[in-house]
Protein backbone atom coordinates (compact mmCIF):
# COMPACT_ATOMS: atom_id res chain seq x y z
CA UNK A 1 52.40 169.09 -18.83
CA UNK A 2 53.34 166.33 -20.97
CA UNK A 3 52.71 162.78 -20.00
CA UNK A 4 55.06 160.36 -20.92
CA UNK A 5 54.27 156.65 -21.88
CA UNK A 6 56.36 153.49 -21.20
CA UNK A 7 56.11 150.87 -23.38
CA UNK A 8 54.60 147.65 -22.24
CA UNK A 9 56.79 144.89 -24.45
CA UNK A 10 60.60 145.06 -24.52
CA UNK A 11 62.56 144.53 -27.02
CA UNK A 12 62.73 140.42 -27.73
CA UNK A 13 58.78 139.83 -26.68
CA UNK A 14 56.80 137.65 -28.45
CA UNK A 15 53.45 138.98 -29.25
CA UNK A 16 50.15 138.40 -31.55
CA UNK A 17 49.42 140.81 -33.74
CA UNK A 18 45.91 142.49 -34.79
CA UNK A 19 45.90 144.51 -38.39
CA UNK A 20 43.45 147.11 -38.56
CA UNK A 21 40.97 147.23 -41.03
CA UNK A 22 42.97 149.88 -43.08
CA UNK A 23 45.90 147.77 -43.14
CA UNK A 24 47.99 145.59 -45.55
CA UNK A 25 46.52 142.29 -44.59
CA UNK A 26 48.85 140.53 -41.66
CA UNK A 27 50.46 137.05 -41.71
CA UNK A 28 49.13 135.25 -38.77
CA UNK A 29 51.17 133.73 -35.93
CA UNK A 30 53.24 135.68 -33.45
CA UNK A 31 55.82 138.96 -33.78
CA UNK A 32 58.69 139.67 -32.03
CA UNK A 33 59.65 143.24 -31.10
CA UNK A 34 62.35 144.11 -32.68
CA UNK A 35 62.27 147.82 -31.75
CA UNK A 36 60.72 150.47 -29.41
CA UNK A 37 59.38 153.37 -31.25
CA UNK A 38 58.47 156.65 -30.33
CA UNK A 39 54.70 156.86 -29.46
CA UNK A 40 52.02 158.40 -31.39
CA UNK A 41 48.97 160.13 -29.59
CA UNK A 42 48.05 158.04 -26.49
CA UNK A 43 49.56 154.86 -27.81
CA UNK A 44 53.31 153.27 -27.39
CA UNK A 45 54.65 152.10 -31.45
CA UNK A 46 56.80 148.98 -32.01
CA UNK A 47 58.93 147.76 -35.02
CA UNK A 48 57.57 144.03 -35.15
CA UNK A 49 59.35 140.95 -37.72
CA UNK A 50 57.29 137.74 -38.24
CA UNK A 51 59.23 134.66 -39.20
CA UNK A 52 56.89 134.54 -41.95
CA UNK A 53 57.33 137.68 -43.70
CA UNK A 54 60.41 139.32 -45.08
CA UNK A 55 60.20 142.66 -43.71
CA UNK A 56 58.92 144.20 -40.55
CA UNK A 57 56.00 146.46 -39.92
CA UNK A 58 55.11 149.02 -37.28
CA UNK A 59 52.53 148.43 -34.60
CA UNK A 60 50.97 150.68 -31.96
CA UNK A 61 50.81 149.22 -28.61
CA UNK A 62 46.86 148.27 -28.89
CA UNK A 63 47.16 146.19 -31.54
CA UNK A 64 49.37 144.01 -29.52
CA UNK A 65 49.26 141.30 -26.72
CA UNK A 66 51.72 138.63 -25.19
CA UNK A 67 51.66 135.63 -27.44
């Protein structure tokens, strides 16, 4: 049987973002979730926008917390 995650930030949440090491280096400050992605593996994926950058990146759910 499948399990199904629920994302933890809705749409409009402000949150702080943590790049991975394999990343494209991250502008600092907080995100807001712009979209709710499907998930991948065991971990919810959001379409972030900083107010710093120009476009908007894709997060999983553990790279995230409430800003």
């Amino acid at each position: 049987m499948e399990r199904v995650l629920k994302h933890k930030f809705p749409v409009g949440a402000r949150v702080l973002f943590t790049a991975s090491n394999i990343a494209r280096p991250a502008a600092s400050g907080s995100y807001e979730v712009i979209r709710l992605l499907p998930t991948e593996g065991d971990d919810c994926q959001y379409r972030i926008k900083s107010s710093t950058e120009a476009f908007e990146r894709v997060a999983k759910e553990s790279q995230l917390a409430l800003s």
